[in-house]
Protein backbone atom coordinates (compact mmCIF):
# COMPACT_ATOMS: atom_id res chain seq x y z
CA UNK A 1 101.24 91.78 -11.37
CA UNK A 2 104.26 93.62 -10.54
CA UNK A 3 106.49 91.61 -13.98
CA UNK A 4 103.26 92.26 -16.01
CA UNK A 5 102.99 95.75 -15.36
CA UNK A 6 106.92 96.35 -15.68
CA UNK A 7 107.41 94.78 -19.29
CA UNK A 8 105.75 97.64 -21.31
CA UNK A 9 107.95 100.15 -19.15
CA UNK A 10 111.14 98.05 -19.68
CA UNK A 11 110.96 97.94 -23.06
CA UNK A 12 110.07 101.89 -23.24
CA UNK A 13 113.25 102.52 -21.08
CA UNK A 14 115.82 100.38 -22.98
CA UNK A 15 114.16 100.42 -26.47
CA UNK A 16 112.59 104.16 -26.79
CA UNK A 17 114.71 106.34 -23.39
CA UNK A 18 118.17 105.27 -23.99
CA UNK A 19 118.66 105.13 -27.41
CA UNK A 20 117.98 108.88 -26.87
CA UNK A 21 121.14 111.25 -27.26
CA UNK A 22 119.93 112.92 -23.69
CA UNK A 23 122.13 113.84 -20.63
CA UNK A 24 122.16 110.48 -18.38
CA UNK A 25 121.16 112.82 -15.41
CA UNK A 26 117.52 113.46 -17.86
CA UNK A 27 117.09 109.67 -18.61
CA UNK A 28 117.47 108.28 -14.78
CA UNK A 29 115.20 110.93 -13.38
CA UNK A 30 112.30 110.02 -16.55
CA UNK A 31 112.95 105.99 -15.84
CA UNK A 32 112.28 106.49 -12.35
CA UNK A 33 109.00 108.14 -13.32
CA UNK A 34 108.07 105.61 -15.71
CA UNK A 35 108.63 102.76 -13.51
CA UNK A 36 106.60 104.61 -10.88
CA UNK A 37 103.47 105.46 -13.30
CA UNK A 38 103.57 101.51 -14.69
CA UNK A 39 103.13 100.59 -10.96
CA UNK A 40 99.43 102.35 -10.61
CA UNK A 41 97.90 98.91 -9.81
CA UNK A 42 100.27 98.68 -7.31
CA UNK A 43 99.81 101.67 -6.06
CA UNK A 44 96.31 101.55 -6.11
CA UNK A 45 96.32 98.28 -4.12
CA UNK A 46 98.83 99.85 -1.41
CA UNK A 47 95.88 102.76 -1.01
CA UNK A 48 92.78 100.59 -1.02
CA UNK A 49 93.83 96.70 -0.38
CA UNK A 50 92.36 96.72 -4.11
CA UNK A 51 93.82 97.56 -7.65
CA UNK A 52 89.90 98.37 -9.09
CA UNK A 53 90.05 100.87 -6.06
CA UNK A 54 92.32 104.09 -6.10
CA UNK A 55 92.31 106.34 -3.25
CA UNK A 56 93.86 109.12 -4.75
CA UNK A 57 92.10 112.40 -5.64
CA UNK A 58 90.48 112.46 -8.60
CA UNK A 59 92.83 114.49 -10.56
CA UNK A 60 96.20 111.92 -9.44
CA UNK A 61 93.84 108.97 -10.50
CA UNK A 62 93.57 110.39 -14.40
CA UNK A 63 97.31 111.76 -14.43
CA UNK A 64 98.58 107.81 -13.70
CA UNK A 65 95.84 106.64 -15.59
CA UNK A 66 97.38 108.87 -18.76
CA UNK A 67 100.83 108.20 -17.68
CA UNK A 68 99.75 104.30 -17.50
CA UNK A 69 97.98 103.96 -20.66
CA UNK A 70 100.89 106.24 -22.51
CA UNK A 71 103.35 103.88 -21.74
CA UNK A 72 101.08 101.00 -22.72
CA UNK A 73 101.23 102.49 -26.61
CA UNK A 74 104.72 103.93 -26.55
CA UNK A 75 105.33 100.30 -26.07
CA UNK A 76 103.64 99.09 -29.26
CA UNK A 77 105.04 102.06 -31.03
CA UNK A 78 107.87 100.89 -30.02
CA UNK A 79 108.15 97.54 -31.16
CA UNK A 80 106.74 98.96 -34.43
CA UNK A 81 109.78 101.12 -34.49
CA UNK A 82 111.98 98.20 -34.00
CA UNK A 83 110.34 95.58 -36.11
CA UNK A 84 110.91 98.25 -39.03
CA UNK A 85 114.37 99.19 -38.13
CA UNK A 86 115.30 95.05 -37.79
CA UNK A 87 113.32 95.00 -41.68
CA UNK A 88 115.88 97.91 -43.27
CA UNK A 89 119.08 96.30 -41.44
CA UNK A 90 117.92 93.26 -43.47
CA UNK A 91 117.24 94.57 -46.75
CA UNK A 92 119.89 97.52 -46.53
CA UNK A 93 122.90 94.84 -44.82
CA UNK A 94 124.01 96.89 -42.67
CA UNK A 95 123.00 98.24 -39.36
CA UNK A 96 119.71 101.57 -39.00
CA UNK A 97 119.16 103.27 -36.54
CA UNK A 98 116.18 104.77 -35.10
CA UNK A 99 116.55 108.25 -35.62
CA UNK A 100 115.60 110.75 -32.15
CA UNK A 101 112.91 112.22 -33.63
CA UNK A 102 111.34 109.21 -35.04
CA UNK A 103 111.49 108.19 -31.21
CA UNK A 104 109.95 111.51 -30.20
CA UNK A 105 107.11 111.51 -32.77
CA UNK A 106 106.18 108.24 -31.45
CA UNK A 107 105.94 109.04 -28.14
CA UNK A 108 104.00 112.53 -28.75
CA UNK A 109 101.81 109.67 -30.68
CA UNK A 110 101.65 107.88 -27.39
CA UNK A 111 100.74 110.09 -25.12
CA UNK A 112 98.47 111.68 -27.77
CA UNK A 113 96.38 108.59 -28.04
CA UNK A 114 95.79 107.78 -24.19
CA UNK A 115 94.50 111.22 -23.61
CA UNK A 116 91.79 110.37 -25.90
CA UNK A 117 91.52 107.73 -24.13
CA UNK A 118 91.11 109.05 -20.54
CA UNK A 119 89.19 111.64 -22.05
CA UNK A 120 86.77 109.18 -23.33
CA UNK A 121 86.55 106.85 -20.44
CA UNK A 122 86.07 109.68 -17.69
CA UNK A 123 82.99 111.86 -19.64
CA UNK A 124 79.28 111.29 -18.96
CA UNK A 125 78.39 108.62 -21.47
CA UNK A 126 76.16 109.61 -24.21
CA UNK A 127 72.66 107.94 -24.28
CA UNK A 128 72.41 105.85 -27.48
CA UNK A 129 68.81 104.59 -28.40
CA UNK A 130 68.47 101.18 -29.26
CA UNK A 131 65.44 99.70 -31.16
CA UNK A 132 64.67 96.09 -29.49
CA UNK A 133 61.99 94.32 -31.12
CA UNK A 134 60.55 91.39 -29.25
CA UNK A 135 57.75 88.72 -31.05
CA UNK A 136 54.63 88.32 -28.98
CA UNK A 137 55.32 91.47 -26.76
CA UNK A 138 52.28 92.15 -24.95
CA UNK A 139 50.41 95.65 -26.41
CA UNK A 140 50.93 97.59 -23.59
CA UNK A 141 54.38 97.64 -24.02
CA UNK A 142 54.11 98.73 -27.55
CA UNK A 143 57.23 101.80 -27.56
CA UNK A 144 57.96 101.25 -24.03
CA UNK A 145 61.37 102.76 -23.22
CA UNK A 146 64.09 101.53 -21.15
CA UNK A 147 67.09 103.37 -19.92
CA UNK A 148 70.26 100.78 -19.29
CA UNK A 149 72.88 102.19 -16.91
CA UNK A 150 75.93 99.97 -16.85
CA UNK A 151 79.43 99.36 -15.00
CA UNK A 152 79.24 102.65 -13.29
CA UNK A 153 82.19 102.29 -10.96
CA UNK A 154 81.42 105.07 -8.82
CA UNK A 155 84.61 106.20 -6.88
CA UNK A 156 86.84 108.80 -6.39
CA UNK A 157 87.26 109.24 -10.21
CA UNK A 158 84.25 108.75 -10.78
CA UNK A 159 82.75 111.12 -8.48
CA UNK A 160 79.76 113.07 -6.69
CA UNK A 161 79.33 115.79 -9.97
CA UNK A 162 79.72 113.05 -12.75
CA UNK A 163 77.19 110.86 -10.82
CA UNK A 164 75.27 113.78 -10.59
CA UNK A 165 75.79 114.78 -14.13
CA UNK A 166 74.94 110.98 -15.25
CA UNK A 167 71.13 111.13 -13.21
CA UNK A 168 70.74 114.17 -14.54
CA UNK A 169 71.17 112.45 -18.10
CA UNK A 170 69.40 109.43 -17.39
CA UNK A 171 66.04 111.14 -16.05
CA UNK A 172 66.32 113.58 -19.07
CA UNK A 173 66.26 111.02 -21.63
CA UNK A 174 62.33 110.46 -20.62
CA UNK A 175 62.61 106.46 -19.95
CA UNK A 176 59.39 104.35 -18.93
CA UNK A 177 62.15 102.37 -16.48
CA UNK A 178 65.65 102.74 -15.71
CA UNK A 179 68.00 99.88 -14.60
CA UNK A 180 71.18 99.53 -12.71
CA UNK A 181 73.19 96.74 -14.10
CA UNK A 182 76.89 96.31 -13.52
CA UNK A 183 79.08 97.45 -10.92
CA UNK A 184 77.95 99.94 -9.26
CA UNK A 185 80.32 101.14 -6.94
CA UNK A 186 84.02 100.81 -6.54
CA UNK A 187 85.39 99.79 -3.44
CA UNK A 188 82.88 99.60 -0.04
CA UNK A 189 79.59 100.92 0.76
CA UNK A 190 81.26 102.50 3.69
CA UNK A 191 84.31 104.20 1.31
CA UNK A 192 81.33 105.18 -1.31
CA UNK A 193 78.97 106.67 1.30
CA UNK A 194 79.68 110.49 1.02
CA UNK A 195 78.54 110.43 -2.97
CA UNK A 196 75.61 108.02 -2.75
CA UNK A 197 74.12 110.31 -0.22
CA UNK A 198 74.25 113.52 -2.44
């Protein structure tokens, strides 16, 4: 988990940090950082015995989660950057270099990108209606409405008001029957107990 988790970050440090013409005392301090936001499994596991479990406050859990998924794509970017750089040292016959801001736009890109991300993952889902029709379905069922709710991981991210905010959704939407599917919570009944109760 550990070498997993590390490759993206290694190949953000040598490939995309120190190429960069910045002071060495900027580029240990932001390596340090990086290798400490591509350890949030880790992390998470040293706070709950579980890495689907952070025990962090809420606002820590989407900051790493950012951090996390920003390295993730700088990564690819990355690699993009290289793979074309290696292409115009071919054609060209001579050495390119990435240029800093080339290195900087990508990485804006990056970080760009995974705070849709977060953003997306972390709001109250939308209800979308889905038309099922099923052959032989008894009259009485004729329009009957059901109201899915799915892998809602309820946690510290995922917390008391969004729960709240999520019901409040779900009994809006007027269904004939709503179902639970999924995980439900993260982590145990016991760690979970102060939301469910509210």
């Amino acid at each position: 988990m550990l070498l997993t988790a590390s490759l993206p970050c290694l190949i953000v440090i040598l490939n995309w940090l120190w190429p960069l013409t910045l002071p060495l005392a900027l580029k240990i301090p932001l390596a340090a950082l990086m290798l400490a936001a591509s350890q949030y499994l880790f992390w998470c596991k040293l706070s709950s015995g579980s890495v689907f479990v952070p025990e962090f406050p809420r606002p820590l859990i989407i900051l790493f989660n950012w951090a996390f998924g920003a390295i993730l794509f700088l990564a690819l970017f990355q690699i993009a950057l290289d793979l074309g750089e290696l292409a115009e040292t071919l054609v060209r016959g001579h050495f390119v270099f990435i240029p800093d801001s080339y290195r900087i736009t990508a990485a804006l890109a990056a970080g760009v990108v995974a705070a849709i991300a977060v953003a997306g993952a972390i709001r109250v889902p939308p209800v979308r209606d889905v038309t099922v029709t099923i052959p032989g379905l008894p009259p009485a069922f004729e329009g009957y409405r059901l109201l899915q709710l799915s892998d809602l991981h309820i946690s510290r991210l995922f917390s008391t008001r969004w729960t709240q905010a999520v019901v409040t959704r779900a009994n809006a939407a007027g269904a004939d029957l709503i179902v639970v599917t999924g995980d439900f919570i993260d982590g145990s009944v016991a760690m979970r107990r102060l939301i469910l109760r509210r």
